[in-house]
Protein backbone atom coordinates (compact mmCIF):
# COMPACT_ATOMS: atom_id res chain seq x y z
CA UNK A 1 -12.27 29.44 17.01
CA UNK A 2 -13.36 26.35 18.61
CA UNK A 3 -16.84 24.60 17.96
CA UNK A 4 -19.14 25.01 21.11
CA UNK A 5 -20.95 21.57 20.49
CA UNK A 6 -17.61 20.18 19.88
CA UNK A 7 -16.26 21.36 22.80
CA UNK A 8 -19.34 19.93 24.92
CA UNK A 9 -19.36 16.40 22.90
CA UNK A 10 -15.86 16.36 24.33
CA UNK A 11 -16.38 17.39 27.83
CA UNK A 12 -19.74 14.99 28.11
CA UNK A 13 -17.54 11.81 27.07
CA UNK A 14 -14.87 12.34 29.65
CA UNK A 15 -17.16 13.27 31.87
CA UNK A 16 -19.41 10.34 31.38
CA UNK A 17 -16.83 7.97 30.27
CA UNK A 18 -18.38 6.90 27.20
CA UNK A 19 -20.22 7.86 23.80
CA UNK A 20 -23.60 6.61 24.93
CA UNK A 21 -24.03 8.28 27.95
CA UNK A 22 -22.87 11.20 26.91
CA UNK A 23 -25.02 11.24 23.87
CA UNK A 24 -28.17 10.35 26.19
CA UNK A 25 -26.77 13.56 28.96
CA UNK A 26 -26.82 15.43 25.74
CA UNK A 27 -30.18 14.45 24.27
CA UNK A 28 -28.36 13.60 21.16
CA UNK A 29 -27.21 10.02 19.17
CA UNK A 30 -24.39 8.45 19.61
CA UNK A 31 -23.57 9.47 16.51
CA UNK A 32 -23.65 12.76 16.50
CA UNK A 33 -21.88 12.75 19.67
CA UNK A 34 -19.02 10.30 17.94
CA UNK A 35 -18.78 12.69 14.54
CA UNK A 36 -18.70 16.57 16.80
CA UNK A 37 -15.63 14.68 18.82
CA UNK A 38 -14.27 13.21 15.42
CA UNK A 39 -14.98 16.74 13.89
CA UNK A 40 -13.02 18.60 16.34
CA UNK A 41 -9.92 15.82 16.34
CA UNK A 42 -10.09 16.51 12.64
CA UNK A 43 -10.04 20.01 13.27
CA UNK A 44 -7.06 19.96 15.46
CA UNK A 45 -5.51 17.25 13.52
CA UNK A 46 -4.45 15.06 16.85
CA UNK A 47 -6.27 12.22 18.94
CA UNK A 48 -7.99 13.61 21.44
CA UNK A 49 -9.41 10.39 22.97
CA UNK A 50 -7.88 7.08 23.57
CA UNK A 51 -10.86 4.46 22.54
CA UNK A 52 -10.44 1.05 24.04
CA UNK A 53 -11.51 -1.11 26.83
CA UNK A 54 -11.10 2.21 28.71
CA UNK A 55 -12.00 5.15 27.51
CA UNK A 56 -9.25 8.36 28.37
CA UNK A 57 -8.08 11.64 27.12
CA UNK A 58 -5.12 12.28 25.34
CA UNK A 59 -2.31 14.93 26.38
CA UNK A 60 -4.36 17.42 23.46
CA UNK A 61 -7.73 15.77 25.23
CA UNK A 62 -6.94 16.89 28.73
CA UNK A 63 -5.63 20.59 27.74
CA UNK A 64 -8.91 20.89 26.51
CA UNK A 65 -11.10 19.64 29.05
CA UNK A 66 -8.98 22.17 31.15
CA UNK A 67 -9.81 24.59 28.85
CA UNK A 68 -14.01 23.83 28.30
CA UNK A 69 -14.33 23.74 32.22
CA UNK A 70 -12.28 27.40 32.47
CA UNK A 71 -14.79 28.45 29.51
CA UNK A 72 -17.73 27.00 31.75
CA UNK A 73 -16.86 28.41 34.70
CA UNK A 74 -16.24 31.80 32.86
CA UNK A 75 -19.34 31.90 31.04
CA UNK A 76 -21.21 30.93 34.86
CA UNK A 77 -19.49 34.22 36.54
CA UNK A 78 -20.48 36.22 33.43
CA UNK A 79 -24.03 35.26 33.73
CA UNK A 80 -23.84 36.21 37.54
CA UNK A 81 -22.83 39.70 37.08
CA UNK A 82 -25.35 40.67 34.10
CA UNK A 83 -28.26 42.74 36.22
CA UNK A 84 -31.52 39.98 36.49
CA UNK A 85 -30.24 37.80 35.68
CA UNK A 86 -32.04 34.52 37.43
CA UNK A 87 -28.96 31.17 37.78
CA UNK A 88 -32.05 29.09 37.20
CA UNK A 89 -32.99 30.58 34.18
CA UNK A 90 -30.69 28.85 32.16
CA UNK A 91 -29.68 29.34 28.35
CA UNK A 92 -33.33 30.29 27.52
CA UNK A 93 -33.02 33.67 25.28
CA UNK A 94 -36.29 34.82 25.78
């Protein structure tokens, strides 16, 4: 099974387009941002980002982002069908 927090370190630096902001959209360090994505290349044992002047997902890269935002958007109709459940109330397991 995939890491979660992988998954999102992933997602975030596409999305953003770099390490840093994804690390600051995900209240973590750059670091720790740089070692979950390293983790789950490792993990996978293929490149999932191409680092350079431009940063850009790999073949392997993009099949997951595919797959994170089908997870995401799973996980959001999920959440709408549990009974009281509030959309604003967030991850909070309270």
């Amino acid at each position: 099974m995939l890491d979660a927090r992988q998954l999102e370190a992933l997602v975030a630096v596409l999305e953003h387009g770099s390490f840093g902001a994804a690390a600051e959209q995900l209240h973590l360090t750059l670091a720790a941002v740089s070692l979950r994505v390293k983790a789950l290349e490792e993990s996978l044992g293929q490149r999932l980002l191409v680092r350079g002047k431009r940063l850009r997902a790999t073949v392997a890269g993009q099949a997951l982002l595919a797959y994170a935002r089908q997870l995401q958007l799973m996980e959001a109709d999920l959440l709408a069908s549990l009974p009281g459940h509030a959309p604003a109330a967030g991850r909070d397991w309270q």
